[in-house]
N, C-alpha and C. Protein backbone atom coordinates (compact mmCIF):
# COMPACT_ATOMS: atom_id res chain seq x y z
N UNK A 1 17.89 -108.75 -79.79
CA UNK A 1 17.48 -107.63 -78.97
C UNK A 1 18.45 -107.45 -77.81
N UNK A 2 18.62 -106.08 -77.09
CA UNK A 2 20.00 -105.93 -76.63
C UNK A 2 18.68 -105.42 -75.48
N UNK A 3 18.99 -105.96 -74.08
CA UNK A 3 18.93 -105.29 -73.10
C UNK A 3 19.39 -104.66 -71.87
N UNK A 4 18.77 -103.48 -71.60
CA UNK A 4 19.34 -101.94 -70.59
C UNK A 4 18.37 -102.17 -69.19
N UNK A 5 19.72 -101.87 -68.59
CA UNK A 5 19.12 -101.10 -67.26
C UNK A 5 20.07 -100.00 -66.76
N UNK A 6 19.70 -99.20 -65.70
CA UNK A 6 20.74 -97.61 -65.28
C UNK A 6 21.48 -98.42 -63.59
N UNK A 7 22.47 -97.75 -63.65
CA UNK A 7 23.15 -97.89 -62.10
C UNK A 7 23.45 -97.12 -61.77
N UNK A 8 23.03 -96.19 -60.48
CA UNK A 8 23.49 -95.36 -60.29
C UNK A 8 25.05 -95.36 -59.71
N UNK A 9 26.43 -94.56 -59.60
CA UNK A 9 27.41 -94.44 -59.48
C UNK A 9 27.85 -93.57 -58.54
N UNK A 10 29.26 -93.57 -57.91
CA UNK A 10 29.80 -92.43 -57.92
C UNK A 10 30.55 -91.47 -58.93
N UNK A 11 30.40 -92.08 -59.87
CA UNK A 11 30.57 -91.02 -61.44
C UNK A 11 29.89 -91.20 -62.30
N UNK A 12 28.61 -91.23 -62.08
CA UNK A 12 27.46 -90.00 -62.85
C UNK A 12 26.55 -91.83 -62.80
N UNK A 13 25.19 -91.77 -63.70
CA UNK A 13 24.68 -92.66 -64.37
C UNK A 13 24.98 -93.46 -65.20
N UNK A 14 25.31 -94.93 -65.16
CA UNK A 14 25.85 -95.73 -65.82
C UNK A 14 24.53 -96.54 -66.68
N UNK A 15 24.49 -97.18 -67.43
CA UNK A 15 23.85 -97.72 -68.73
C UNK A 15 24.39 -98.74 -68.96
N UNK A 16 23.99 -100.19 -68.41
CA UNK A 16 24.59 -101.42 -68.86
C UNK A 16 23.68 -102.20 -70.19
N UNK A 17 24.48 -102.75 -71.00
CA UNK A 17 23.48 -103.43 -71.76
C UNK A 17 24.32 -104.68 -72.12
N UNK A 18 23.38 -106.19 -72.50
CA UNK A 18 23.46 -107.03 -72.75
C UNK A 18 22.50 -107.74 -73.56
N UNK A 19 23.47 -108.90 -74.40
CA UNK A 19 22.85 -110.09 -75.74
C UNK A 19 23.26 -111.31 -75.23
N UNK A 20 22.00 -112.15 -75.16
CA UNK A 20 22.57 -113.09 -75.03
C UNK A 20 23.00 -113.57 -73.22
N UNK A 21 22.53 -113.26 -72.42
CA UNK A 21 23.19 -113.39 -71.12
C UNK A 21 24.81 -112.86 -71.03
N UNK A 22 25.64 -112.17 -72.05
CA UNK A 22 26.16 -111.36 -71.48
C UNK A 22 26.48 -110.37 -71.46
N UNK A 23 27.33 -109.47 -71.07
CA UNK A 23 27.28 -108.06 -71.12
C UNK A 23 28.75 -107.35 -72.20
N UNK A 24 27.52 -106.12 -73.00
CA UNK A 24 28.28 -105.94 -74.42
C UNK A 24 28.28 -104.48 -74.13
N UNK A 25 27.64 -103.96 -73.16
CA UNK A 25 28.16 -102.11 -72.57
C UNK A 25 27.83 -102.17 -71.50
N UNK A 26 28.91 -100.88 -70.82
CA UNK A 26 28.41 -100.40 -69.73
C UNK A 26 29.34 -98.89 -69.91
N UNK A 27 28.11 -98.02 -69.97
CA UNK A 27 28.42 -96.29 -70.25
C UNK A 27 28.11 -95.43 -69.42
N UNK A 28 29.21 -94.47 -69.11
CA UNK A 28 28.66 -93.47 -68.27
C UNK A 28 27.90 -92.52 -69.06
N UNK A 29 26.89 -92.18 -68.25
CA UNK A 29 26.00 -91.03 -69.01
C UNK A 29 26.75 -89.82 -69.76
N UNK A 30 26.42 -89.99 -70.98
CA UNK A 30 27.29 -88.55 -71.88
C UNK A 30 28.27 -89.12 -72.29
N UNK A 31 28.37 -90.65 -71.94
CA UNK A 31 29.99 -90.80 -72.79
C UNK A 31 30.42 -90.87 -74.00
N UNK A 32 31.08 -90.11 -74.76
CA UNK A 32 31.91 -90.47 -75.79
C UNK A 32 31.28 -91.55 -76.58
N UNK A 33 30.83 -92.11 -77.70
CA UNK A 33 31.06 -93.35 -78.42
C UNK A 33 30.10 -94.24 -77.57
N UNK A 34 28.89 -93.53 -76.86
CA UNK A 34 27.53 -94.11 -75.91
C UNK A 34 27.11 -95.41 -77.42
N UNK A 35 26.70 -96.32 -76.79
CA UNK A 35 26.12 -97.36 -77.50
C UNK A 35 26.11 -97.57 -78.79
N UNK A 36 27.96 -97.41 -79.27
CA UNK A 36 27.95 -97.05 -81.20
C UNK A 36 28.44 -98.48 -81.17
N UNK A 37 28.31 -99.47 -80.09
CA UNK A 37 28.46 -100.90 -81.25
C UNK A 37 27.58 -102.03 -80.44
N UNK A 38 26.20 -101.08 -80.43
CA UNK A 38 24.47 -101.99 -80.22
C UNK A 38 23.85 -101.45 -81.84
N UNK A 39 23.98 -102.60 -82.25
CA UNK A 39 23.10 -102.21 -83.61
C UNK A 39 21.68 -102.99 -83.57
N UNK A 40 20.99 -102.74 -82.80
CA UNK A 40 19.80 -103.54 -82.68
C UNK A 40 19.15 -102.02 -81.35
N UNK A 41 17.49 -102.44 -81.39
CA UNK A 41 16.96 -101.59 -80.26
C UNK A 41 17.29 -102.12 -79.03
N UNK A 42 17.16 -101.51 -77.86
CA UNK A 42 17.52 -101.44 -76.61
C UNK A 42 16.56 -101.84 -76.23
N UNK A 43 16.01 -102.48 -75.25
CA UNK A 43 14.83 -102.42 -74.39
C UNK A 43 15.59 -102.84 -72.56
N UNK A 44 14.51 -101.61 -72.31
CA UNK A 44 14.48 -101.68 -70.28
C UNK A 44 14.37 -103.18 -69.79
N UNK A 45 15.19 -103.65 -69.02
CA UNK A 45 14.94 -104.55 -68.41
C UNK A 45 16.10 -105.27 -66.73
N UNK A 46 15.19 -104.75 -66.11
CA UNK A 46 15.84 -104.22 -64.72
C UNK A 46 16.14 -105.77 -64.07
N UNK A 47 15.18 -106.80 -64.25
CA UNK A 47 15.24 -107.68 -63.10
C UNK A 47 16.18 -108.86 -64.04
N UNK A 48 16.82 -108.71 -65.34
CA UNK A 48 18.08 -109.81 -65.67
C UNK A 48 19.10 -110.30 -64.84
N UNK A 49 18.89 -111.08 -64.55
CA UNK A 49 19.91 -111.97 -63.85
C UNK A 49 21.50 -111.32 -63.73
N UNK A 50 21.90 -111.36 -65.41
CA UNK A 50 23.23 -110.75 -65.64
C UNK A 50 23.58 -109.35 -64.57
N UNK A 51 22.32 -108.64 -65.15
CA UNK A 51 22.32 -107.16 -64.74
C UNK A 51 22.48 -106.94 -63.09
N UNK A 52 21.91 -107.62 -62.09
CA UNK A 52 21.79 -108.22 -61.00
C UNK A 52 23.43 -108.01 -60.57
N UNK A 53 23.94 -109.16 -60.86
CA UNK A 53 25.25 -109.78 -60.87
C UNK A 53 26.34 -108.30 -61.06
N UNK A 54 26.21 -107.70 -62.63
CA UNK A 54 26.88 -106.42 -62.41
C UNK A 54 26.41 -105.73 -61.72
N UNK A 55 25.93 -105.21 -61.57
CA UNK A 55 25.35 -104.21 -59.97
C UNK A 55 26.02 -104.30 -58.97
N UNK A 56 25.82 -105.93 -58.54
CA UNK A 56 26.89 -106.53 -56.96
C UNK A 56 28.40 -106.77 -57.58
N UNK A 57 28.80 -106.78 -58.61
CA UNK A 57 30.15 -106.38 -58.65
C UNK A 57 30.90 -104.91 -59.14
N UNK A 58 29.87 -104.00 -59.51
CA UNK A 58 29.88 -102.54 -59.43
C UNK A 58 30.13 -101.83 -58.08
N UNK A 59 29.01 -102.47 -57.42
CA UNK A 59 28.50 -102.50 -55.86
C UNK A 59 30.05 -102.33 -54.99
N UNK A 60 30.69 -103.74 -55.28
CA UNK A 60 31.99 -103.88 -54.34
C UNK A 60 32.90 -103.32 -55.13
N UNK A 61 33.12 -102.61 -56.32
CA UNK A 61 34.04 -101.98 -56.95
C UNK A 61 34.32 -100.54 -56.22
N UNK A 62 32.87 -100.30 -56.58
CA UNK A 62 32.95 -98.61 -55.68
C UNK A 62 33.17 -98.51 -53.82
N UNK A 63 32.91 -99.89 -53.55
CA UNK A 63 33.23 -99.61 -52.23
C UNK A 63 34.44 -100.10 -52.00
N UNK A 64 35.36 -99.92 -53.17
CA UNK A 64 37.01 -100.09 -52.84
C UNK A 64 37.59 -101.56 -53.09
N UNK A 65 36.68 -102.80 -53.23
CA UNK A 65 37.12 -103.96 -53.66
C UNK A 65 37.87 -104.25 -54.95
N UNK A 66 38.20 -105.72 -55.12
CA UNK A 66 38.89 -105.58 -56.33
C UNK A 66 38.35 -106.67 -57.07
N UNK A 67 37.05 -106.54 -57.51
CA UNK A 67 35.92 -107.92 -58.04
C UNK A 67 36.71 -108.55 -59.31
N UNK A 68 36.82 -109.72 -59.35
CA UNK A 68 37.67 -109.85 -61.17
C UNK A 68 36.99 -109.77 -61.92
N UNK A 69 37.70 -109.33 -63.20
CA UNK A 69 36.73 -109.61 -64.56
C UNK A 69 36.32 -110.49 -64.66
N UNK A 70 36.90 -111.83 -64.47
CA UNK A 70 36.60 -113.15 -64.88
C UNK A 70 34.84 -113.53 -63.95
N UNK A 71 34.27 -112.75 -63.40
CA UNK A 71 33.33 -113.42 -62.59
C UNK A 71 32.10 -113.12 -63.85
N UNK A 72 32.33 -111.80 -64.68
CA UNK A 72 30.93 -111.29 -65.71
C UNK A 72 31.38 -111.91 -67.09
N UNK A 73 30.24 -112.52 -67.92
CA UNK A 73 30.95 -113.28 -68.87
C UNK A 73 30.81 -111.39 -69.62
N UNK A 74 31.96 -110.99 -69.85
CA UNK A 74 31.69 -110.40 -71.40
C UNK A 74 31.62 -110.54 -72.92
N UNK A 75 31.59 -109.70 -73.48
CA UNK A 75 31.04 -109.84 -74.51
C UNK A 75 31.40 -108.38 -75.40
N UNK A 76 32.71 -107.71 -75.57
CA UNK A 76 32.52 -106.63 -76.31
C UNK A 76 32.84 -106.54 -77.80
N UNK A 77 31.71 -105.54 -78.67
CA UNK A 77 31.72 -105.77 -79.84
C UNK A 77 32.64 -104.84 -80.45
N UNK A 78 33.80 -105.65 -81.36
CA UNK A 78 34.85 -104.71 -81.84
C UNK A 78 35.71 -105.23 -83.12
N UNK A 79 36.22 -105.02 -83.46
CA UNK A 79 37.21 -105.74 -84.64
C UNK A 79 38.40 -106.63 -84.00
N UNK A 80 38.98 -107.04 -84.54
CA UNK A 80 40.35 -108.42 -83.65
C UNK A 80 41.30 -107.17 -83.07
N UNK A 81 41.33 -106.24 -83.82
CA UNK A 81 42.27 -105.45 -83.07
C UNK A 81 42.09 -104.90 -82.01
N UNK A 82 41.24 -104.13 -81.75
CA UNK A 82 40.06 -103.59 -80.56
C UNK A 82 39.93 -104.61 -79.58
N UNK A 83 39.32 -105.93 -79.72
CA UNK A 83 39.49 -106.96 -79.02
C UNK A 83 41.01 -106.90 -78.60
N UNK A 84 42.09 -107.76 -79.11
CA UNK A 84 43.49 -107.42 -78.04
C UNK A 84 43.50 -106.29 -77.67
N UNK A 85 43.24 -105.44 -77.98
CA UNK A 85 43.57 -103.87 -77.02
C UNK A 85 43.15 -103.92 -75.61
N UNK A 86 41.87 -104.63 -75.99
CA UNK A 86 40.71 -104.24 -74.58
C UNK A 86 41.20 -105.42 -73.94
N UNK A 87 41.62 -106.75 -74.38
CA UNK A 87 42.01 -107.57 -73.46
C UNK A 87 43.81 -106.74 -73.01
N UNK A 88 44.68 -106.35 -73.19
CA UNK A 88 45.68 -105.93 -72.77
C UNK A 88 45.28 -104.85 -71.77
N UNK A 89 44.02 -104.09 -71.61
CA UNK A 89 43.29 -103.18 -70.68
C UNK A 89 42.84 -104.18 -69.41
N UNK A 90 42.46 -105.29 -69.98
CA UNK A 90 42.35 -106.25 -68.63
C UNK A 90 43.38 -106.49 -68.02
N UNK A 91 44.57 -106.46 -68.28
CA UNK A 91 45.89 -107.35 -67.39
C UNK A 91 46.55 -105.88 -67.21
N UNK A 92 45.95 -104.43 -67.35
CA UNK A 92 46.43 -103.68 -66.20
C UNK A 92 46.21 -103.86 -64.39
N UNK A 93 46.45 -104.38 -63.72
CA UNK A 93 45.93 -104.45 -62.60
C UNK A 93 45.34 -103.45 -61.47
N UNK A 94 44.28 -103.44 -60.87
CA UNK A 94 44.09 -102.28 -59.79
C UNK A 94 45.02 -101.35 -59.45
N UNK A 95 44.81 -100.51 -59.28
CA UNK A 95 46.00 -98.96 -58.75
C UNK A 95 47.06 -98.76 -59.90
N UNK A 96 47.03 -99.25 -60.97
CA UNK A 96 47.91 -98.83 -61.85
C UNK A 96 47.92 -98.55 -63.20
N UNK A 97 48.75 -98.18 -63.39
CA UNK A 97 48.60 -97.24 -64.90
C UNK A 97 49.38 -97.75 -65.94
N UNK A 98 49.02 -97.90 -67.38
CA UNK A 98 50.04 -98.43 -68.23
C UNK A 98 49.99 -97.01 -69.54
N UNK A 99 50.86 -96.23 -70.07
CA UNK A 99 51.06 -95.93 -71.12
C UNK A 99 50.48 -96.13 -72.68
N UNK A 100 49.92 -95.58 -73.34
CA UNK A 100 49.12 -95.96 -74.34
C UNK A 100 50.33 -96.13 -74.94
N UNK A 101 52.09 -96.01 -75.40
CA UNK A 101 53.04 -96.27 -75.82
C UNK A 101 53.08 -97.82 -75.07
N UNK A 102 53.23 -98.01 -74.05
CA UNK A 102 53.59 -99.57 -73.55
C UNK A 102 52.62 -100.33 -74.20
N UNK A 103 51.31 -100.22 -74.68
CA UNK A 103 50.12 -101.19 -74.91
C UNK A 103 50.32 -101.53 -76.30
N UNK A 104 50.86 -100.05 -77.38
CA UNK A 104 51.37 -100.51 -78.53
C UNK A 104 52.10 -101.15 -79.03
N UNK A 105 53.72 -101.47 -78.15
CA UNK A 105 54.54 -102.06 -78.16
C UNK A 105 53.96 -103.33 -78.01
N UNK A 106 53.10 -103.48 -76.93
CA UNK A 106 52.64 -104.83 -76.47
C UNK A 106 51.62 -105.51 -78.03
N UNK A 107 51.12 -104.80 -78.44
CA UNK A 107 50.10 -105.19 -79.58
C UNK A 107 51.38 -105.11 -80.92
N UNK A 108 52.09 -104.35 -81.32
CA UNK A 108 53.13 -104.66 -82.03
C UNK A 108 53.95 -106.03 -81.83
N UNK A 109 54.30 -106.49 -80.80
CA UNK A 109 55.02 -107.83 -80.60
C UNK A 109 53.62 -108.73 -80.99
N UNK A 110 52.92 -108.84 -80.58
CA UNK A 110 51.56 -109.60 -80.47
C UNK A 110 51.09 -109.86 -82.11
N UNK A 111 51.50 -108.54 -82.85
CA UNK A 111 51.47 -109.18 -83.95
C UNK A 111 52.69 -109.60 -85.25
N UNK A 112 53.78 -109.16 -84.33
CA UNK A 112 55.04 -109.51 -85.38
C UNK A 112 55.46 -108.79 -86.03
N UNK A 113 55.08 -107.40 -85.71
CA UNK A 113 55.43 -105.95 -86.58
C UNK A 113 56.64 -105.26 -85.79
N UNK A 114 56.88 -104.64 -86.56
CA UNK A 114 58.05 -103.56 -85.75
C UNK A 114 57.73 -102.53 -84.76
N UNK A 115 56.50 -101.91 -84.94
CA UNK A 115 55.75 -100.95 -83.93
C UNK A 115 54.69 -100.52 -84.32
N UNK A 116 53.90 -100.04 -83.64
CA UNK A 116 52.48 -99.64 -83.82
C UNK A 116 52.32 -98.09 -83.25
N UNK A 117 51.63 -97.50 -83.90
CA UNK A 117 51.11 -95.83 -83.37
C UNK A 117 50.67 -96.14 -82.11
N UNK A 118 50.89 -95.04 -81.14
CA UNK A 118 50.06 -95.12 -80.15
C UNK A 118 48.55 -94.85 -80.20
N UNK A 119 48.52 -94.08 -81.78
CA UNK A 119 47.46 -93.28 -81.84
C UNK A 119 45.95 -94.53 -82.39
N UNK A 120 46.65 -95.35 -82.79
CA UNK A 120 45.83 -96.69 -83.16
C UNK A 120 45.42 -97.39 -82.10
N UNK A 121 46.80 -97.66 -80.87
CA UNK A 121 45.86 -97.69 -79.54
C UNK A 121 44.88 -97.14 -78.83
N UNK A 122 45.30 -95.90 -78.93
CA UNK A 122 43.81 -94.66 -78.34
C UNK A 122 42.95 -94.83 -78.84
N UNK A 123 42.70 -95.03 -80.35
CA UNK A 123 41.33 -95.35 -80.71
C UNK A 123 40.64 -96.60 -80.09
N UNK A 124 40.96 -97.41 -79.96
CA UNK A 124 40.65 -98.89 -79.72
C UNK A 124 40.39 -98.49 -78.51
N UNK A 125 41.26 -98.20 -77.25
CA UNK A 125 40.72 -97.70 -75.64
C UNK A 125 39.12 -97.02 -75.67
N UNK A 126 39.31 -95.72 -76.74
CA UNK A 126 38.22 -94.59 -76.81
C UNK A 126 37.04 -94.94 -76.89
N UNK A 127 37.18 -96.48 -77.51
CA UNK A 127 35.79 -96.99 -78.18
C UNK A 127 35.49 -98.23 -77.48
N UNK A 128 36.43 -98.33 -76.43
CA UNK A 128 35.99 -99.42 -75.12
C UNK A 128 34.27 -99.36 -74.93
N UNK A 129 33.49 -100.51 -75.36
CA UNK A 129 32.18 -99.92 -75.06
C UNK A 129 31.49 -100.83 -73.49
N UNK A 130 32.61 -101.32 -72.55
CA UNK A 130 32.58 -101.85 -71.46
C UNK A 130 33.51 -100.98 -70.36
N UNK A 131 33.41 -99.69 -70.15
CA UNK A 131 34.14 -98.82 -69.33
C UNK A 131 33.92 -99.13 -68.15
N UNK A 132 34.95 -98.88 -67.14
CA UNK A 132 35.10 -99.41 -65.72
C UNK A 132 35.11 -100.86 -65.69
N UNK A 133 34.93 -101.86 -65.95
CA UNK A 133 34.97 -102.98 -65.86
C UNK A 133 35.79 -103.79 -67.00
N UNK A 134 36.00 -103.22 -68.20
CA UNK A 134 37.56 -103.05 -68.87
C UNK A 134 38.08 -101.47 -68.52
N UNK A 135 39.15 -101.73 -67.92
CA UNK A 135 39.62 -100.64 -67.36
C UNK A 135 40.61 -99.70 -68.34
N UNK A 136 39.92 -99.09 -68.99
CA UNK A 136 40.61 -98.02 -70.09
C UNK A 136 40.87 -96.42 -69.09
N UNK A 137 39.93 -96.54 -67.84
CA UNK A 137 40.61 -95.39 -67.55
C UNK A 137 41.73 -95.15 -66.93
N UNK A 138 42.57 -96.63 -67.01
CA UNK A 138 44.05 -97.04 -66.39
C UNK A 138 45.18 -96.39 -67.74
N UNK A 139 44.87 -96.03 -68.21
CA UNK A 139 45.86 -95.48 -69.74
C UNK A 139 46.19 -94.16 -69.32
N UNK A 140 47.50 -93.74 -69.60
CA UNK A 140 47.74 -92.68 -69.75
C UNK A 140 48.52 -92.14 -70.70
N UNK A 141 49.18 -91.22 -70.80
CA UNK A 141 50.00 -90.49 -71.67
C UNK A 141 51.33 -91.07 -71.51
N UNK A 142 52.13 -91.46 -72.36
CA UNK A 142 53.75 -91.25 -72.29
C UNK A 142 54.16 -90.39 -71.42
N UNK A 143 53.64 -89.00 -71.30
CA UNK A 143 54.56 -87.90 -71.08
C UNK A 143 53.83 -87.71 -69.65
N UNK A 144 53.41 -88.59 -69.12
CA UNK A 144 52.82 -88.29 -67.91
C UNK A 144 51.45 -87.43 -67.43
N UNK A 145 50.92 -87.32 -68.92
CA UNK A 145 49.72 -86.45 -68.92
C UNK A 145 48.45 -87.72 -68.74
N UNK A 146 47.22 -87.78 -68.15
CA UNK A 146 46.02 -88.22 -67.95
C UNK A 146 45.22 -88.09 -69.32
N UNK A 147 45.64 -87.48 -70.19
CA UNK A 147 45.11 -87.72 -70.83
C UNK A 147 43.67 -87.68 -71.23
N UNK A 148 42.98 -87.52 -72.57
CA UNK A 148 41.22 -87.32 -72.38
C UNK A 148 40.92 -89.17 -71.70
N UNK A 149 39.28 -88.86 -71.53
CA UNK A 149 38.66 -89.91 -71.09
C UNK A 149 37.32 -89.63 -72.17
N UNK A 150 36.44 -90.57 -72.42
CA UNK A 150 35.14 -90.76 -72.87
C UNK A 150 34.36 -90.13 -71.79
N UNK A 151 34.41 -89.82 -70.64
CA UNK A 151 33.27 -89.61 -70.16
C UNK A 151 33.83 -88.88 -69.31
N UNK A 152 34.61 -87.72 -69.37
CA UNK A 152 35.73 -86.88 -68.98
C UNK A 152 36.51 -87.07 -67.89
N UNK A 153 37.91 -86.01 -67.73
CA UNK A 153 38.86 -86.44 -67.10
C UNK A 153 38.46 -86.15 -65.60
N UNK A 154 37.49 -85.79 -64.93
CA UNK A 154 36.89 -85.95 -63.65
C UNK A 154 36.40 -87.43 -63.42
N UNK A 155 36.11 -88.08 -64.43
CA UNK A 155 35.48 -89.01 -63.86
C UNK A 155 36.43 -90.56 -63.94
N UNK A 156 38.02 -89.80 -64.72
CA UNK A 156 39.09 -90.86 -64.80
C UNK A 156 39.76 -90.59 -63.66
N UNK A 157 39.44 -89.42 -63.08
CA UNK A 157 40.47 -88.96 -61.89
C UNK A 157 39.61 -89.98 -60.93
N UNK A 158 38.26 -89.84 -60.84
CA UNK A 158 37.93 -90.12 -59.25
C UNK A 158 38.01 -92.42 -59.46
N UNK A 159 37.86 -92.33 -60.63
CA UNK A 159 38.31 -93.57 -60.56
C UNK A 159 39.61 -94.26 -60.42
N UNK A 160 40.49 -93.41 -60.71
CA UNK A 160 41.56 -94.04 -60.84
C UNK A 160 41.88 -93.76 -58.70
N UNK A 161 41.64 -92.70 -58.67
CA UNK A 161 41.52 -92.46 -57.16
C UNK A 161 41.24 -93.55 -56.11
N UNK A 162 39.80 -93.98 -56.36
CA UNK A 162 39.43 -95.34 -56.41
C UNK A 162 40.11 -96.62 -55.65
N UNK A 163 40.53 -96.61 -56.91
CA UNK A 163 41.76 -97.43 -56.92
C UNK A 163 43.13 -97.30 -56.22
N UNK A 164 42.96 -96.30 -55.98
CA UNK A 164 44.49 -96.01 -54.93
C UNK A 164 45.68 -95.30 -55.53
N UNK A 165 45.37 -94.53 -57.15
CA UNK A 165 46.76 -94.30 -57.75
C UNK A 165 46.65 -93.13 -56.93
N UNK A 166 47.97 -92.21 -57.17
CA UNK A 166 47.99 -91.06 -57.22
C UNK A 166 48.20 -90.06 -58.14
N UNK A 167 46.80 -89.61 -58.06
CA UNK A 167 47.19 -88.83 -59.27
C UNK A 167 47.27 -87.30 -59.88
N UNK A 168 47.95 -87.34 -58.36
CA UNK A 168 49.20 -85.63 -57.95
C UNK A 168 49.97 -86.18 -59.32
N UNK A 169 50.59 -87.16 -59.37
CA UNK A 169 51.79 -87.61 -60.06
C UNK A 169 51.71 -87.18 -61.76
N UNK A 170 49.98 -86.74 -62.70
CA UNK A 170 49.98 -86.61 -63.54
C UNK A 170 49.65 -85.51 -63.83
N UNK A 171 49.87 -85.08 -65.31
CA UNK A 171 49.69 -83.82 -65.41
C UNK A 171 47.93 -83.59 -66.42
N UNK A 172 47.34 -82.49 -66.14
CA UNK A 172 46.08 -82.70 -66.69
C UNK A 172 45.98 -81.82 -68.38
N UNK A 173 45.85 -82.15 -69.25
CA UNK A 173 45.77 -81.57 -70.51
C UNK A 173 45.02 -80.46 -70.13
N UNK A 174 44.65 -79.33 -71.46
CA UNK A 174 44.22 -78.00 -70.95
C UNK A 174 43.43 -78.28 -72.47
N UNK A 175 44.34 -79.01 -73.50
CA UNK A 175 43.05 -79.42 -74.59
C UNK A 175 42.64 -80.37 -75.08
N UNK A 176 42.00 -80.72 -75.56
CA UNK A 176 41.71 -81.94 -76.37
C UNK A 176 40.20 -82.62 -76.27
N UNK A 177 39.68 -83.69 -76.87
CA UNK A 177 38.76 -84.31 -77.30
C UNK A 177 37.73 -84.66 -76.23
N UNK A 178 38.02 -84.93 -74.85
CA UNK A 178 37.87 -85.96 -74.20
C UNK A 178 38.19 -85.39 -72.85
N UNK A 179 38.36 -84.43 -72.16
CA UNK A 179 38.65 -83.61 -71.29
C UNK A 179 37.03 -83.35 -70.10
């Protein structure tokens, strides 16, 4: 059994859930790919310990801190590939941005191949089902574009903002999936 509680945000309603004492989502309301890897029912449960814990490191996120991953045990459910993706999303650091081209390269060496699509990376980011706390909204475009987000590009702007980038510096798509 997988359990939920809501946080409220400065970008929109968030939805954490956890198995097991640790945590396997956290979604902004309306996002993209919302709870497609909880295959079990959900049930409410506000006063979990875990849940607690993310809150007060949500808590000091939004008020500009820089909490580590390493303090929430996670737990996200994905294939081995998806897994390195989302761990290479961890060792982007605060205020900065890495290229969905740099992450492929990085997962191409990682596995001994010659190169990898970027477009195999995007999927794996898209389906991050631990957003903001694996930081997928640190990805951007090659070409300097922001690129879509799961839970749209307002709510990658004010995070990445957040964080301190600037992001005069990118350019905003006019189409696509995830906008």
């Amino acid at each position: 059994m997988y359990c939920t509680t809501v946080y409220e945000s400065p970008v929109g309603v968030l939805t954490l859930a956890a198995k097991d004492d640790e945590l396997v989502g956290l979604w902004i309301k309306k996002q993209k790919y919302f709870g497609d890897t909880v295959s079990e029912e959900m049930v409410q449960s506000d006063e979990l310990p875990l849940f607690r814990k993310t809150k007060l490191w949500l808590d000091r996120y939004f008020d500009g801190l820089k909490p580590a991953l390493t303090e929430l045990p996670l737990a996200p459910q994905g294939s081995g590939f998806r897994q390195e993706v989302w761990k290479a999303l961890c060792e982007i650091p605060y205020g900065q941005v890495a290229t969905y081209g740099a992450i492929a390269r990085k997962m191409a060496t990682l596995r001994g191949i010659p190169r990898m699509a970027s477009q195999a990376v995007g999927g794996a980011v898209g389906h991050n089902p631990i957003s903001i706390i694996i930081p997928c909204h640190r990805v951007v475009g090659s070409n300097g574009s922001l690129v879509g987000y799961g839970s749209g590009l307002a709510a990658k702007i004010k995070l990445l903002e957040l964080e301190g980038v600037d992001t005069s510096q990118f350019s905003i798509p006019t189409r696509g999936t995830a906008l």
